[in-house]
C-alpha atoms as a PDB file:
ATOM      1  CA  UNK A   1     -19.736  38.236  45.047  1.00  0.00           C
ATOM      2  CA  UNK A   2     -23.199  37.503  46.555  1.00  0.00           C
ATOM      3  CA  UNK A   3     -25.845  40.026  46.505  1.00  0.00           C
ATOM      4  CA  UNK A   4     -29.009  40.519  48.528  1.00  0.00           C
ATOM      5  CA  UNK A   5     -32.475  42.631  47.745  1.00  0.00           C
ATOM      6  CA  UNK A   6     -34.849  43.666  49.796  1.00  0.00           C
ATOM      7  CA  UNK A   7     -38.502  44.264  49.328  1.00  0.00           C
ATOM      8  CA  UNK A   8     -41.839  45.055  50.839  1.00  0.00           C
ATOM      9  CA  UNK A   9     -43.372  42.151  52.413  1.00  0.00           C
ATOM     10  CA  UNK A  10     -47.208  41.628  52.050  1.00  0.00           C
ATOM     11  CA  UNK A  11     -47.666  42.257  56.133  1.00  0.00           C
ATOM     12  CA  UNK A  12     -45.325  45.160  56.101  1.00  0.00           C
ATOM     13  CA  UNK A  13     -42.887  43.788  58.918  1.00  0.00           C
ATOM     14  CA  UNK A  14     -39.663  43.182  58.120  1.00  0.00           C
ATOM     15  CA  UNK A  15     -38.228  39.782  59.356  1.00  0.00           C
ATOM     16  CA  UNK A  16     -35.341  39.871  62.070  1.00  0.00           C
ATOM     17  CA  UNK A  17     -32.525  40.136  59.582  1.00  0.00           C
ATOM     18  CA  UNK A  18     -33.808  42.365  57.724  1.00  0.00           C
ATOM     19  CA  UNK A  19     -32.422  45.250  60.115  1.00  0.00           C
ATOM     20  CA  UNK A  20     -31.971  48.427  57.966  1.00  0.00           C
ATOM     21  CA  UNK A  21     -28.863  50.401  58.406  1.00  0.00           C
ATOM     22  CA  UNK A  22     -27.987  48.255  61.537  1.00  0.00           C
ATOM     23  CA  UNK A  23     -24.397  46.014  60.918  1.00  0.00           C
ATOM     24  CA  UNK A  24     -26.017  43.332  62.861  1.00  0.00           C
ATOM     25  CA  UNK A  25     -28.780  42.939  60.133  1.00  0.00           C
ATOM     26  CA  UNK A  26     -26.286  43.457  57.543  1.00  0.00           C
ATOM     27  CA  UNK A  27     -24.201  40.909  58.852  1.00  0.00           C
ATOM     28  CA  UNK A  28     -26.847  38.632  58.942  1.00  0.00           C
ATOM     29  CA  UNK A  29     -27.774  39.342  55.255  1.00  0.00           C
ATOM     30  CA  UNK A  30     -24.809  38.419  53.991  1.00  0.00           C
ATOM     31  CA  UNK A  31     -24.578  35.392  56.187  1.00  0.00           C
ATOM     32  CA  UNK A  32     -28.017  34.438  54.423  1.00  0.00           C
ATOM     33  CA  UNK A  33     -26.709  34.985  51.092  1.00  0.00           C
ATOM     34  CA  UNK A  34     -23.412  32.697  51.784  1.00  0.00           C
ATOM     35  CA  UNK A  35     -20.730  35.921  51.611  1.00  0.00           C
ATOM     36  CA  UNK A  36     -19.599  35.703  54.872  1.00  0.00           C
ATOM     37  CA  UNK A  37     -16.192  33.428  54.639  1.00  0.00           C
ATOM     38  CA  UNK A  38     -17.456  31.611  58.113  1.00  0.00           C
ATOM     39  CA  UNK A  39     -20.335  31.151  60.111  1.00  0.00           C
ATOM     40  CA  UNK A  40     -18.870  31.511  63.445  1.00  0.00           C
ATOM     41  CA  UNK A  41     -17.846  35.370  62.685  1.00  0.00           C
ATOM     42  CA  UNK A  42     -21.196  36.293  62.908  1.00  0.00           C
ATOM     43  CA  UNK A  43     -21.516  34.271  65.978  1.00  0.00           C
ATOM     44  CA  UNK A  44     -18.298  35.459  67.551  1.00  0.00           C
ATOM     45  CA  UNK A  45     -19.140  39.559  67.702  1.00  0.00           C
ATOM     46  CA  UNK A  46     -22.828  39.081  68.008  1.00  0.00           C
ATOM     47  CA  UNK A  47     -22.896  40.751  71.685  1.00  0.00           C
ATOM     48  CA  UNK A  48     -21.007  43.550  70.748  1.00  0.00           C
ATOM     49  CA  UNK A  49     -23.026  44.410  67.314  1.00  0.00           C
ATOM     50  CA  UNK A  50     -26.473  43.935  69.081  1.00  0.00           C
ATOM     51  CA  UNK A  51     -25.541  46.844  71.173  1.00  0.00           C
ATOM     52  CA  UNK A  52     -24.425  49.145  68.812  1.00  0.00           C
ATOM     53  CA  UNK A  53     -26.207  50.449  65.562  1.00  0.00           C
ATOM     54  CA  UNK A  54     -24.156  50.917  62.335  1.00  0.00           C
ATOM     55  CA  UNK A  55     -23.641  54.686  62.134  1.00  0.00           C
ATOM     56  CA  UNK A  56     -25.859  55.775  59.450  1.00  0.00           C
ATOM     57  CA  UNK A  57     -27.714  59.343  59.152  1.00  0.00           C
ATOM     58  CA  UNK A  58     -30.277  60.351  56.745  1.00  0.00           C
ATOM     59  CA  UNK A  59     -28.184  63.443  55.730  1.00  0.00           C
ATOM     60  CA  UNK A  60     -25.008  61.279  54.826  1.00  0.00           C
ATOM     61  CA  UNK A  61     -24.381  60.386  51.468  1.00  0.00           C
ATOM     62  CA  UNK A  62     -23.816  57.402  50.036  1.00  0.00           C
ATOM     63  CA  UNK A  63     -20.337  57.723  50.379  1.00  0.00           C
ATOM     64  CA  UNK A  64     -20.142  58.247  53.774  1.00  0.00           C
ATOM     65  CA  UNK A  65     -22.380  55.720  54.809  1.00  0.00           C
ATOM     66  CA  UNK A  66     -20.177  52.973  52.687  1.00  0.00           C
ATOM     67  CA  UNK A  67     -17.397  54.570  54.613  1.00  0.00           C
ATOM     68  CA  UNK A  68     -18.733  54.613  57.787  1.00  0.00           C
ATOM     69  CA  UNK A  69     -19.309  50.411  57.009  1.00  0.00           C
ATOM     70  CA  UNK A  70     -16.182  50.065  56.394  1.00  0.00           C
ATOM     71  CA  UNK A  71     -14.551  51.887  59.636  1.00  0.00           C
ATOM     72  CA  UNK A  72     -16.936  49.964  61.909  1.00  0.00           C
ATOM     73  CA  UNK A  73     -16.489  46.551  60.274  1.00  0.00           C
ATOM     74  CA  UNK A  74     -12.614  47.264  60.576  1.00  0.00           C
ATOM     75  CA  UNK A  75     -12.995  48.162  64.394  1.00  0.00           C
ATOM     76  CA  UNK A  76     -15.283  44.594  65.102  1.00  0.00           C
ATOM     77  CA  UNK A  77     -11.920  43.239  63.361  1.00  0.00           C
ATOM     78  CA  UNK A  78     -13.913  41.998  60.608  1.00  0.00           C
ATOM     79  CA  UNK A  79     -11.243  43.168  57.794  1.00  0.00           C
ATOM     80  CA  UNK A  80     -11.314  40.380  55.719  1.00  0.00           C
ATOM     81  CA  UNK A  81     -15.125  41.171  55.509  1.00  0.00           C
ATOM     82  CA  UNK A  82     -15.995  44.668  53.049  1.00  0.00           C
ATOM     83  CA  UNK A  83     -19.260  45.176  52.294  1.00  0.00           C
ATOM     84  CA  UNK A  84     -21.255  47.471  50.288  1.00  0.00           C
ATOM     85  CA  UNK A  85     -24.297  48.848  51.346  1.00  0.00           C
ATOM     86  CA  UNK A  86     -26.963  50.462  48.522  1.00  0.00           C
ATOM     87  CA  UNK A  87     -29.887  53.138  49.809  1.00  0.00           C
ATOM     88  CA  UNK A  88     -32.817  54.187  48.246  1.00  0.00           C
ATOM     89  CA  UNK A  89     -35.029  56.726  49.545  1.00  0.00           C
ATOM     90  CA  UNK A  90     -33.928  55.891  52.802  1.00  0.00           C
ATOM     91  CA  UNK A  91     -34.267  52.286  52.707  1.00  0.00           C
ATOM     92  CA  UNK A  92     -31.795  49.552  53.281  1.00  0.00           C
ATOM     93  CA  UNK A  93     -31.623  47.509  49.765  1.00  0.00           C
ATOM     94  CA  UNK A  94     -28.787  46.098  49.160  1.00  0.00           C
ATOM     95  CA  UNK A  95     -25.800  44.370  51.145  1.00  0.00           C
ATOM     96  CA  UNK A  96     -23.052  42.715  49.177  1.00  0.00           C
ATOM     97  CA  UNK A  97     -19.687  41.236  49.676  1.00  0.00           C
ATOM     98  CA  UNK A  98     -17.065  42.858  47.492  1.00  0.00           C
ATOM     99  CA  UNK A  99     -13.969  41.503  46.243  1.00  0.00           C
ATOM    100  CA  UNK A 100     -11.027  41.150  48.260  1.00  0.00           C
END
């Protein structure tokens, strides 16, 4: 299981893959942090997750927005992939790879 924080950088931008509550930049987290089981996953649905944004709302809960990570993920037929996604206050900060 590979885990992944986030935190305020000096200059206040966020680097490219460091895309809150998008599955591109959640993708690419855990592609950083080794959890993805091959590079060329990432690589093969690119296109399609650069056009569409993970769908998260700030009136969700925590629950739902897991859930809603897991639909989509199963939809880019990433199932071997499940990945938990921790908020706080509204903030992307964590992305790990759970067990299969």
């Amino acid at each position: 299981m590979s885990e992944e924080r986030l935190g305020n950088r000096p200059s206040g931008r966020r680097r490219s893959s460091e895309l809150p509550g998008t599955l591109l930049g959640c993708l690419l987290l855990l592609e950083k942090s080794g959890g993805l089981p091959a590079e060329h996953l990432l690589e093969a649905t690119e296109q399609r997750l650069e056009a569409s944004a993970l769908p998260v709302t700030l009136k969700q809960s925590g629950r739902q927005r897991l859930r809603n990570a897991r639909v989509y993920l199963e939809r880019q037929d990433l199932r071997g992939v499940l990945v938990e996604i921790g908020y706080f206050r509204r903030s992307l900060v964590r992305v790990r790879t759970l067990p299969a």
